[in-house]
PDB file of N, CA and C in Angstrom:
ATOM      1  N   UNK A   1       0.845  -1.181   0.000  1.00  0.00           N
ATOM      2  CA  UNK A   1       0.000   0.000   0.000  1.00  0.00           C
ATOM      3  C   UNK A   1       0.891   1.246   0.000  1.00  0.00           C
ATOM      4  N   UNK A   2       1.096   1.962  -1.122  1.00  0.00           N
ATOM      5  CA  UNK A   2       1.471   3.634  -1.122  1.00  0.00           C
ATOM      6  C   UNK A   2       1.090   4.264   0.392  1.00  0.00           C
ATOM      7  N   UNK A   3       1.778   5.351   0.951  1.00  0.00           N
ATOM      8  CA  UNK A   3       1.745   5.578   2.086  1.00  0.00           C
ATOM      9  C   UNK A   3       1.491   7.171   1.180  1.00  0.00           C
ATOM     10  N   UNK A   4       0.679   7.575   1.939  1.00  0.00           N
ATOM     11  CA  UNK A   4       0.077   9.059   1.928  1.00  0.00           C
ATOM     12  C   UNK A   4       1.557  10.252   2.204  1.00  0.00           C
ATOM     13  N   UNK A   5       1.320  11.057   1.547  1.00  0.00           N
ATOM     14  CA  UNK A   5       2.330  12.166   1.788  1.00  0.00           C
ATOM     15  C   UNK A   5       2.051  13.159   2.940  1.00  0.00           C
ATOM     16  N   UNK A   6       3.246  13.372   3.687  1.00  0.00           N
ATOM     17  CA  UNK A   6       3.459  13.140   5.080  1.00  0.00           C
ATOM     18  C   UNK A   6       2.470  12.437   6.047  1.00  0.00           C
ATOM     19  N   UNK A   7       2.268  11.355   6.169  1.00  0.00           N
ATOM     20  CA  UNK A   7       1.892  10.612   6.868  1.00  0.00           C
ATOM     21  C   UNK A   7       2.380  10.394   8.095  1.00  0.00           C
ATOM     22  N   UNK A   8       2.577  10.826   9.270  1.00  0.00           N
ATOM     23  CA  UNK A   8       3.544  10.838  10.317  1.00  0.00           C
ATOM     24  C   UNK A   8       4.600  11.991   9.505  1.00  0.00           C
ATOM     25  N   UNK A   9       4.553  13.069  10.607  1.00  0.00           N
ATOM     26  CA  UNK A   9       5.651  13.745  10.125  1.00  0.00           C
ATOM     27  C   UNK A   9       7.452  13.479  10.395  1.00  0.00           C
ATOM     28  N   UNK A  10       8.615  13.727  10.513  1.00  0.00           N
ATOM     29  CA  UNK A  10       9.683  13.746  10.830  1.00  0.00           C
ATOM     30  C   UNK A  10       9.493  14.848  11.972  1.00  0.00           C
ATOM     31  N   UNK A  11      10.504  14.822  13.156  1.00  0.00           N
ATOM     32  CA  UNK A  11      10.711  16.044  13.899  1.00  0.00           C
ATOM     33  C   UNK A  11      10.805  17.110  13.268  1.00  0.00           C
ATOM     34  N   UNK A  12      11.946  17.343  12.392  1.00  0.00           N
ATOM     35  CA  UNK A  12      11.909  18.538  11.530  1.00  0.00           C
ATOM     36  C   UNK A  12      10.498  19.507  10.976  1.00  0.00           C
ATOM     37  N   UNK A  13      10.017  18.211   9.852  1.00  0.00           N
ATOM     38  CA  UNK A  13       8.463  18.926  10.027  1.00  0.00           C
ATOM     39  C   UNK A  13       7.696  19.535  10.975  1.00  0.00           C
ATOM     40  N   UNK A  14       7.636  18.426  11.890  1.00  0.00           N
ATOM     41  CA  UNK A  14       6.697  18.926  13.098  1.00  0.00           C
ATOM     42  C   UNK A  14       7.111  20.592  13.108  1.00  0.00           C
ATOM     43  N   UNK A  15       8.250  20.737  13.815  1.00  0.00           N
ATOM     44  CA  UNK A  15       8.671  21.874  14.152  1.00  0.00           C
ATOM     45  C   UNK A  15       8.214  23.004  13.623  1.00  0.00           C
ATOM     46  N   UNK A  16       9.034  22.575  11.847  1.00  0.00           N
ATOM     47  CA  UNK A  16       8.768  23.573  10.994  1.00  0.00           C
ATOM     48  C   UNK A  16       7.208  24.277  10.681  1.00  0.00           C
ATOM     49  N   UNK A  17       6.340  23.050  10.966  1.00  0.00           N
ATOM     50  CA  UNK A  17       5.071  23.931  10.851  1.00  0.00           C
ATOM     51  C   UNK A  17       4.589  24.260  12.344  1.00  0.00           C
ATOM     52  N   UNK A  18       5.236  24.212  13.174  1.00  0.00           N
ATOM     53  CA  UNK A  18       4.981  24.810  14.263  1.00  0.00           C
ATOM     54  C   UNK A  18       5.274  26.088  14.818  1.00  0.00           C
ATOM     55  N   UNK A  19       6.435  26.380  13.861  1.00  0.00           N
ATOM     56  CA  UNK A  19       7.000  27.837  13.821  1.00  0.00           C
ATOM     57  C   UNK A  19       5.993  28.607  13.252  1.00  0.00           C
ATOM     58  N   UNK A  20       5.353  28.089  12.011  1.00  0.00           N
ATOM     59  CA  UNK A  20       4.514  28.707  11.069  1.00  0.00           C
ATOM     60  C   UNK A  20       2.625  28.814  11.812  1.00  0.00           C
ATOM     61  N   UNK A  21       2.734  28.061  13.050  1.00  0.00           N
ATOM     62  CA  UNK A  21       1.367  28.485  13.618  1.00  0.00           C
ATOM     63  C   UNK A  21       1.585  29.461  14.525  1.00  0.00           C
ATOM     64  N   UNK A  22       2.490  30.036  15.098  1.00  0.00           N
ATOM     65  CA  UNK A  22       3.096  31.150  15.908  1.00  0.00           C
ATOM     66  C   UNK A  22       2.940  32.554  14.997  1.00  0.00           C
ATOM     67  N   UNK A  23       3.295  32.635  13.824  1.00  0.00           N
ATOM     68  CA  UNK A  23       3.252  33.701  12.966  1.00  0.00           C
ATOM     69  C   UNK A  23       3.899  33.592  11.698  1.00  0.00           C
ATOM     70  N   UNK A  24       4.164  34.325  10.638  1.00  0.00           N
ATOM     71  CA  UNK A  24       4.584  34.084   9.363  1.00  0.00           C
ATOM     72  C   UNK A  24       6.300  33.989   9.322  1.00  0.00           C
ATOM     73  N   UNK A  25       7.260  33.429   8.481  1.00  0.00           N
ATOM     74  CA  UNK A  25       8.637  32.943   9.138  1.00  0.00           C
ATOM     75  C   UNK A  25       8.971  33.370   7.841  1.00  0.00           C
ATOM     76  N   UNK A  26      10.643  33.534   7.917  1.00  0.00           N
ATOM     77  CA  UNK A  26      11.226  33.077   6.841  1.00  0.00           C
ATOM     78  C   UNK A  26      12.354  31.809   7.489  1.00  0.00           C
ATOM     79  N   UNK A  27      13.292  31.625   6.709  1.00  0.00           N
ATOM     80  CA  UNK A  27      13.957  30.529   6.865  1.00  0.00           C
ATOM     81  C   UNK A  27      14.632  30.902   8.689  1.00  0.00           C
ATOM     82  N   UNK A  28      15.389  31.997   8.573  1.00  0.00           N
ATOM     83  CA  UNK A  28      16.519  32.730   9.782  1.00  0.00           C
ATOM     84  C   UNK A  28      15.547  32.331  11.013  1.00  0.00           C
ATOM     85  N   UNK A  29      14.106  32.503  10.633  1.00  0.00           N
ATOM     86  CA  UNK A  29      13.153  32.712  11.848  1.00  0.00           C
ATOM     87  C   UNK A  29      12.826  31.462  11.981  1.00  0.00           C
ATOM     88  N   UNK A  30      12.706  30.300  11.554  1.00  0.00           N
ATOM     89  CA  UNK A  30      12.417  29.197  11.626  1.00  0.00           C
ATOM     90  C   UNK A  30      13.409  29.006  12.636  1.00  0.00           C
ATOM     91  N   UNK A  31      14.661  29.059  11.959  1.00  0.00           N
ATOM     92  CA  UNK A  31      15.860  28.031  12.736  1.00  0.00           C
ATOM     93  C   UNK A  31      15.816  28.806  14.275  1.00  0.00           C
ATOM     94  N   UNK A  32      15.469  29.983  14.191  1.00  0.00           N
ATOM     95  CA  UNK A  32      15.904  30.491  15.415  1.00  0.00           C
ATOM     96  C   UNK A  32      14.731  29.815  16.669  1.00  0.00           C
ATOM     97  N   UNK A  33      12.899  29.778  16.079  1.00  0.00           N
ATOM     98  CA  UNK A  33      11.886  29.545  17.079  1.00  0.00           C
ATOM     99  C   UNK A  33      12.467  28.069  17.213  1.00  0.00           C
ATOM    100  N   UNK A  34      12.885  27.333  16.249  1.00  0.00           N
ATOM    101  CA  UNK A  34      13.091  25.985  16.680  1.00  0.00           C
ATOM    102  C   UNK A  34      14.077  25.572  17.707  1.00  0.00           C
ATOM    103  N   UNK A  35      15.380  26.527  17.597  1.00  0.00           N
ATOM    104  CA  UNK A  35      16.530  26.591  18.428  1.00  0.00           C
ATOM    105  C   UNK A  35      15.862  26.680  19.954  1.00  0.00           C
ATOM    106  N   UNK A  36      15.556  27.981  20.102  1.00  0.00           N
ATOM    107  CA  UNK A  36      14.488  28.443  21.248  1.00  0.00           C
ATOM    108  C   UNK A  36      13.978  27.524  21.898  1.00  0.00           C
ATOM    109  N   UNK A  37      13.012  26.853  20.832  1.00  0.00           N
ATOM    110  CA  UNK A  37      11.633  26.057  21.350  1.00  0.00           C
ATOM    111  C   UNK A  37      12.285  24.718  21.950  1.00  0.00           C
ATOM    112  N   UNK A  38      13.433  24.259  21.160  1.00  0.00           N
ATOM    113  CA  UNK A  38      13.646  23.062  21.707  1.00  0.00           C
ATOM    114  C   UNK A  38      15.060  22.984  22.880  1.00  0.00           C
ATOM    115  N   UNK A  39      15.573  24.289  23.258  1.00  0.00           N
ATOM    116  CA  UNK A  39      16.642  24.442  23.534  1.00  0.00           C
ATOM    117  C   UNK A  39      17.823  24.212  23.282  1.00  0.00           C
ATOM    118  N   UNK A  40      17.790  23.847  21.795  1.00  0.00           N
ATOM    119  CA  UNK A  40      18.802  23.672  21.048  1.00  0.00           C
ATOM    120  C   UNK A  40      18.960  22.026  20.786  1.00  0.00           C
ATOM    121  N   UNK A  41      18.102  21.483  21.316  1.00  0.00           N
ATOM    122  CA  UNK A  41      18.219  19.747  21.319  1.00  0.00           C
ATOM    123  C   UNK A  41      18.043  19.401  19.692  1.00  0.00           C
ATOM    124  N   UNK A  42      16.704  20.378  19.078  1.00  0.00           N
ATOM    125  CA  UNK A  42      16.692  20.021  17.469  1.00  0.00           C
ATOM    126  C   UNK A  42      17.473  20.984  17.010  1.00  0.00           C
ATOM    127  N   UNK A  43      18.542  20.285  15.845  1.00  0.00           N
ATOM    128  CA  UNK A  43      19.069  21.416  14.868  1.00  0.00           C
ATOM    129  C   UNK A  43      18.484  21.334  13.737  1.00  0.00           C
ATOM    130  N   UNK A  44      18.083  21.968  12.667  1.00  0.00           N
ATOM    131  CA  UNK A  44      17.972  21.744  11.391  1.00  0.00           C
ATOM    132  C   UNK A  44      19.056  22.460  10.357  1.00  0.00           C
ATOM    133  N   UNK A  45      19.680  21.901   9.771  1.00  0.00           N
ATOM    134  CA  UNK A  45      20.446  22.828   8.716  1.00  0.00           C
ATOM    135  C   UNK A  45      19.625  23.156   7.766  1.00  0.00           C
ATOM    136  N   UNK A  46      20.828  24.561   6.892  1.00  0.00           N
ATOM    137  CA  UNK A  46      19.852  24.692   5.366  1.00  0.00           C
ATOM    138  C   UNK A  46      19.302  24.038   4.574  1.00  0.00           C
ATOM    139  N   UNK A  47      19.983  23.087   4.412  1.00  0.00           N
ATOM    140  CA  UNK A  47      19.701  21.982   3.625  1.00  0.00           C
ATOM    141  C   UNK A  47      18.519  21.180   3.659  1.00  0.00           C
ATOM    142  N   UNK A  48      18.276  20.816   4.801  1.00  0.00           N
ATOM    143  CA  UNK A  48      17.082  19.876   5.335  1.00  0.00           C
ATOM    144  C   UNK A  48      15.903  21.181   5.472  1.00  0.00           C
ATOM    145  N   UNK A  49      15.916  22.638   6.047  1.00  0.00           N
ATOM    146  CA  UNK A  49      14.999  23.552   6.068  1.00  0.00           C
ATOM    147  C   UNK A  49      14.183  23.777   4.693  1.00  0.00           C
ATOM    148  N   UNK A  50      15.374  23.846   4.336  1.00  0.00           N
ATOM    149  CA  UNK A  50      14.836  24.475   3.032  1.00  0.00           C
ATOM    150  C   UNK A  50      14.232  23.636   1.692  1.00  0.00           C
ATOM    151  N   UNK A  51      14.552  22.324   1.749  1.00  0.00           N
ATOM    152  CA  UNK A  51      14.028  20.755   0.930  1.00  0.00           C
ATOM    153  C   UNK A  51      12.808  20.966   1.907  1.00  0.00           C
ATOM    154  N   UNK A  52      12.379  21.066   3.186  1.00  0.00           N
ATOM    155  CA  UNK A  52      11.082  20.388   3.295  1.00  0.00           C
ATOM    156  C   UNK A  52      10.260  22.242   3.342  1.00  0.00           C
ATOM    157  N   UNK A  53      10.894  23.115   3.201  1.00  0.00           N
ATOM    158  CA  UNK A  53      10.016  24.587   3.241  1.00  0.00           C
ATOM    159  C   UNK A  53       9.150  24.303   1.882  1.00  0.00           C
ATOM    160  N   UNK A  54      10.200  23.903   0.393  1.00  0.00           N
ATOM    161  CA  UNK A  54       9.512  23.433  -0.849  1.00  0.00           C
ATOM    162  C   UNK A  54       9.003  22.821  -0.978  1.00  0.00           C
ATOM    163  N   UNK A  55       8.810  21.149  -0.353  1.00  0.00           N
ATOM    164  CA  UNK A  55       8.010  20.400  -0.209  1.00  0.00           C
ATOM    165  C   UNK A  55       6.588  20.838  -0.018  1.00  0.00           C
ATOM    166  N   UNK A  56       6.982  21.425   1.493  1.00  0.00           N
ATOM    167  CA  UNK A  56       5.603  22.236   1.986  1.00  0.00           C
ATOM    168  C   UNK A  56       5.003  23.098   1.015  1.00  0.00           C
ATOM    169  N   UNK A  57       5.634  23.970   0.411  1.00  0.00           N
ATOM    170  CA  UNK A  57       4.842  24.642  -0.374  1.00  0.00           C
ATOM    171  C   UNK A  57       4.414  24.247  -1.693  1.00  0.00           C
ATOM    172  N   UNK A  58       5.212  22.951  -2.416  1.00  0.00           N
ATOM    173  CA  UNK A  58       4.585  22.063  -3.381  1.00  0.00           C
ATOM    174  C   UNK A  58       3.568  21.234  -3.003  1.00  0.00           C
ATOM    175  N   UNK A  59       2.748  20.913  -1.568  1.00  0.00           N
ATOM    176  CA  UNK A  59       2.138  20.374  -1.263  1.00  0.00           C
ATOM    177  C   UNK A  59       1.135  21.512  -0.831  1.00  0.00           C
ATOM    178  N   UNK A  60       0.804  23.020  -1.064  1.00  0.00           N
ATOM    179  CA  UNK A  60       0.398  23.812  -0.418  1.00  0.00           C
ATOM    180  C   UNK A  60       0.464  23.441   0.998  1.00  0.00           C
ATOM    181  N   UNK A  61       0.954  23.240   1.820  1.00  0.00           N
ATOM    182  CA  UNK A  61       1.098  23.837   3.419  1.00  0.00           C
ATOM    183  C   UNK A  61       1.431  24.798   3.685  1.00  0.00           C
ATOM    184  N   UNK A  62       2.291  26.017   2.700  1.00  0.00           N
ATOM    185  CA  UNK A  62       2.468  27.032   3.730  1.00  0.00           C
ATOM    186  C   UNK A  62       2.534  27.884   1.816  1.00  0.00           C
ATOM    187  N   UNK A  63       2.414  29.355   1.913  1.00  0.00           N
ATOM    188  CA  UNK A  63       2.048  29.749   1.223  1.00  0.00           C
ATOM    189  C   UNK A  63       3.241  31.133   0.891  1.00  0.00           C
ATOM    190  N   UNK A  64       3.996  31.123  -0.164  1.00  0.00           N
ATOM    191  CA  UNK A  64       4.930  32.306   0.048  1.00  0.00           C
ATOM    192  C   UNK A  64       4.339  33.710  -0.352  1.00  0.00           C
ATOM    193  N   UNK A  65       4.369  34.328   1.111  1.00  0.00           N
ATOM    194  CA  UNK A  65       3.691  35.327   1.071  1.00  0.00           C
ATOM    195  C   UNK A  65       4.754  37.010   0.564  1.00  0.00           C
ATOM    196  N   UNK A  66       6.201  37.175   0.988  1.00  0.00           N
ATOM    197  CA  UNK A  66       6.662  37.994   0.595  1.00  0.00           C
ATOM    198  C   UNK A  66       7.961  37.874   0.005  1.00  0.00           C
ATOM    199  N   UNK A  67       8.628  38.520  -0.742  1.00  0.00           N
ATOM    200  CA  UNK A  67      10.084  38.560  -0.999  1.00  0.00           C
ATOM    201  C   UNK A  67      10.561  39.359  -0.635  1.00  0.00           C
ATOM    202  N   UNK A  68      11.874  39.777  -0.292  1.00  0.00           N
ATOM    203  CA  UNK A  68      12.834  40.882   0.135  1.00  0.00           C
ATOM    204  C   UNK A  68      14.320  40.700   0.040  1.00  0.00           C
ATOM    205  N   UNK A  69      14.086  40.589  -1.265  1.00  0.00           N
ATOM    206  CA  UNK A  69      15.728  40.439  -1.785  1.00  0.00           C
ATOM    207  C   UNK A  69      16.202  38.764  -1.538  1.00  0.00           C
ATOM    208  N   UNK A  70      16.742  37.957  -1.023  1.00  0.00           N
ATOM    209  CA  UNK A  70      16.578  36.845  -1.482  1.00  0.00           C
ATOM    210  C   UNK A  70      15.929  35.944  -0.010  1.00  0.00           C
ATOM    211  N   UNK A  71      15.519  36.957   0.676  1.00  0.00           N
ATOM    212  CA  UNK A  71      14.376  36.316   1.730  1.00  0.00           C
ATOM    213  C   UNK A  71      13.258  36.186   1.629  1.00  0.00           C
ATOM    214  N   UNK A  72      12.513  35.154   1.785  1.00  0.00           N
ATOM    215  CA  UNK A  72      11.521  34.723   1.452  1.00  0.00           C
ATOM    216  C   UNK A  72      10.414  34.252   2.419  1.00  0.00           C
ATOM    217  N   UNK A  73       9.178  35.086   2.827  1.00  0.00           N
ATOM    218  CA  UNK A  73       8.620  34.679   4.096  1.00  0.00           C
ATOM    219  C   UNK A  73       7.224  34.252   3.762  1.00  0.00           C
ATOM    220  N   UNK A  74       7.293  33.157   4.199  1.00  0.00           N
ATOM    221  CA  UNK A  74       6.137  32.391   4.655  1.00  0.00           C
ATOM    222  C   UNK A  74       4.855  31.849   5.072  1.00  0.00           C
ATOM    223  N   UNK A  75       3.683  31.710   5.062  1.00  0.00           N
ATOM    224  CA  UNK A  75       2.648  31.835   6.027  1.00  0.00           C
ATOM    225  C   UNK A  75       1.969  30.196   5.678  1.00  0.00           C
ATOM    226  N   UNK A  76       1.652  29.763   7.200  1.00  0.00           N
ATOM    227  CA  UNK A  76       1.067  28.166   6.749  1.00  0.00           C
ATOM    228  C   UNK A  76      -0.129  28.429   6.298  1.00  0.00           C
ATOM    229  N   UNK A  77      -1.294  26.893   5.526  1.00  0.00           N
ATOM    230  CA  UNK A  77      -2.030  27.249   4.905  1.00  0.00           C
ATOM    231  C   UNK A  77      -3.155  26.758   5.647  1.00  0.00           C
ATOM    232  N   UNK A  78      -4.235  26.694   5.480  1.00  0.00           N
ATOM    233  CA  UNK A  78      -5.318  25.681   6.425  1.00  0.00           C
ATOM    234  C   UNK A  78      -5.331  24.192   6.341  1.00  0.00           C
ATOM    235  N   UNK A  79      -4.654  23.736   5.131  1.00  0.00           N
ATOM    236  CA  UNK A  79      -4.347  22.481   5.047  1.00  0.00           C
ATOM    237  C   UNK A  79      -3.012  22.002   5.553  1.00  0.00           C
ATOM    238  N   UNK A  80      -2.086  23.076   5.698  1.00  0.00           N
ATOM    239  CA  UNK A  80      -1.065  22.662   6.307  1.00  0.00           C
ATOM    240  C   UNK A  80      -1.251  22.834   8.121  1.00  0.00           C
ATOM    241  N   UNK A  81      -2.278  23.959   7.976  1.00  0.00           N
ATOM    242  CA  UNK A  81      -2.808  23.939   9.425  1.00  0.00           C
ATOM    243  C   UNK A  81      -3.365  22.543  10.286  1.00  0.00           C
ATOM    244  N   UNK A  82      -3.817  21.917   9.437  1.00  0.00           N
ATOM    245  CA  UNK A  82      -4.753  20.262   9.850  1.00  0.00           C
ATOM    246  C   UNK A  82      -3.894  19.498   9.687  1.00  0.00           C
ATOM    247  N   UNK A  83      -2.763  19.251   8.870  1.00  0.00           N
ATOM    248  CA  UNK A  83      -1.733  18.730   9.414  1.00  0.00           C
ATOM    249  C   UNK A  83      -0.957  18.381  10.468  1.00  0.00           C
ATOM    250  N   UNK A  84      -0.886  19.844  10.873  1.00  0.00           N
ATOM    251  CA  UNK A  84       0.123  19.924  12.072  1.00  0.00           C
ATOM    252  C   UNK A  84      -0.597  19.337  13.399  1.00  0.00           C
ATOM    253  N   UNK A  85      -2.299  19.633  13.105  1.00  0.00           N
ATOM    254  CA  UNK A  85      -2.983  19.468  14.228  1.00  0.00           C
ATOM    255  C   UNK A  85      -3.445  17.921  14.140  1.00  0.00           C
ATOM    256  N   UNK A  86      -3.203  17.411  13.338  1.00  0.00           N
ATOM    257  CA  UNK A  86      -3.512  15.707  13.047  1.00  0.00           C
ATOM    258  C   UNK A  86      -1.784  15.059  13.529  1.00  0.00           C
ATOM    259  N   UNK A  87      -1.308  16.049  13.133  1.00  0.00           N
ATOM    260  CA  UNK A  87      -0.085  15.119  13.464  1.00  0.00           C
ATOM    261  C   UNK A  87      -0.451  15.179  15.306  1.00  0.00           C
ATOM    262  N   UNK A  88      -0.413  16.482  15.621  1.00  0.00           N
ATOM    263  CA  UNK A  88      -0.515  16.979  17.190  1.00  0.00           C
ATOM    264  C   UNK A  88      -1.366  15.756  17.881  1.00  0.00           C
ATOM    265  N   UNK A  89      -2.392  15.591  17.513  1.00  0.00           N
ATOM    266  CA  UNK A  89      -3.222  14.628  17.715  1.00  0.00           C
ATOM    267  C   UNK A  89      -2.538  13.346  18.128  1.00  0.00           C
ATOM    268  N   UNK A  90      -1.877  13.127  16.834  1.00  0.00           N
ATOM    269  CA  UNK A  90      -1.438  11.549  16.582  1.00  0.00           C
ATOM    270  C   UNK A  90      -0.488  11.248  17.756  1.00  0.00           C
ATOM    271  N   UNK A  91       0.754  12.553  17.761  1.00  0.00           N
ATOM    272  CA  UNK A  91       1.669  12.753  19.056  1.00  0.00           C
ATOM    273  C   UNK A  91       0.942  12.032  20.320  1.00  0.00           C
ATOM    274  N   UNK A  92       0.326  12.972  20.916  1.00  0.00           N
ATOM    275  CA  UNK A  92      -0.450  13.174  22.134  1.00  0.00           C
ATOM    276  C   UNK A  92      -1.160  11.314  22.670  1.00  0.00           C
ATOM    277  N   UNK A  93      -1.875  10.855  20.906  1.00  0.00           N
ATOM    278  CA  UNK A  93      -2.365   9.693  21.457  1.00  0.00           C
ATOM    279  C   UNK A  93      -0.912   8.571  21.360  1.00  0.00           C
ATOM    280  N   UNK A  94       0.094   8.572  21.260  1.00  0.00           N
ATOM    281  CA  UNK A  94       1.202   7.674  21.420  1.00  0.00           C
ATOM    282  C   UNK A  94       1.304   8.401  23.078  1.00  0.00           C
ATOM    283  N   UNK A  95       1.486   9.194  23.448  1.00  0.00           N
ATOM    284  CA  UNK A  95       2.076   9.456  24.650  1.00  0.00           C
ATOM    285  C   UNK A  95       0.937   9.068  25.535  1.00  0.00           C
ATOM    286  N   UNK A  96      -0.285   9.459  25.896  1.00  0.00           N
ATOM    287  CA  UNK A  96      -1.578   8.439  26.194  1.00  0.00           C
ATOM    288  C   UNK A  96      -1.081   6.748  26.147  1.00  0.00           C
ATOM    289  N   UNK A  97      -0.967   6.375  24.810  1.00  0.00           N
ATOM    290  CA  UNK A  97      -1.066   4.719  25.170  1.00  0.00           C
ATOM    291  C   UNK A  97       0.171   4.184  26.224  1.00  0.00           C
ATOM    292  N   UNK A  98       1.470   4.873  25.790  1.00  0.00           N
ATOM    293  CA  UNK A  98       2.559   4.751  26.707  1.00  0.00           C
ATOM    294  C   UNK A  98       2.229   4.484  28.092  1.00  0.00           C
ATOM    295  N   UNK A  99       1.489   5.972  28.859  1.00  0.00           N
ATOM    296  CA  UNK A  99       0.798   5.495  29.802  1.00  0.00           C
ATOM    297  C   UNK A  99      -0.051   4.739  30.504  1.00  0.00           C
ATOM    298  N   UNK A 100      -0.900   4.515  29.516  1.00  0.00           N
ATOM    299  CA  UNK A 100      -2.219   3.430  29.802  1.00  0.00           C
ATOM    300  C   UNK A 100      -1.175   2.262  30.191  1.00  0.00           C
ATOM    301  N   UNK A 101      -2.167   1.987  31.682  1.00  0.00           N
ATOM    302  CA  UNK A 101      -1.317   0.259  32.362  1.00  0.00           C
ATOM    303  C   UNK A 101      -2.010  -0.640  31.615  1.00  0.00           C
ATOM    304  N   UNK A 102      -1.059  -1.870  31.367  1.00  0.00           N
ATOM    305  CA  UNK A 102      -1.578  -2.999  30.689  1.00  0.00           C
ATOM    306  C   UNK A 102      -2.476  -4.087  31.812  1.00  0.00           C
TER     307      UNK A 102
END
């Protein structure tokens, strides 16, 4: 069976559209809420940011809203919004079953 596109996200993802439910990003601002958010435990390089920023936006999840010389900022979309919150979901019920006594 073909597996659906992002189906379970990677950490990276997660993140990345988690930056993007806080407010509109460009790349600098990503790495920095993620640095922040996770205390530095997640890194993402350019490389990996910027392959899944295109992804995202070849999949509409996040929508490029401005340019400014070769910065490029961001805003998620409502479908990338239900994403994040299906993934959120999905999170939450693994950490639930963990707990549940057998």
């Amino acid at each position: 069976m073909a597996k659906k596109a992002f189906e379970g996200l990677t950490e990276s993802m997660f993140y990345i559209l988690m930056a993007f439910t806080k407010s509109e990003m460009c790349g600098i601002d990503i790495t920095q809420f993620i640095a922040n958010k996770t205390k530095g435990r997640v890194k993402i390089g350019p490389g990996t940011l910027y392959t899944i920023l295109a992804r995202f936006e070849e999949e509409k999840m996040i929508a490029e809203i401005a340019v400014q010389g070769r910065k490029r900022i961001y805003q998620i979309t409502s479908k990338g919004l239900k994403l994040y919150e299906d993934e959120l979901l999905r999170l939450k019920s693994c950490i639930l079953d963990s707990e549940e006594a057998d």
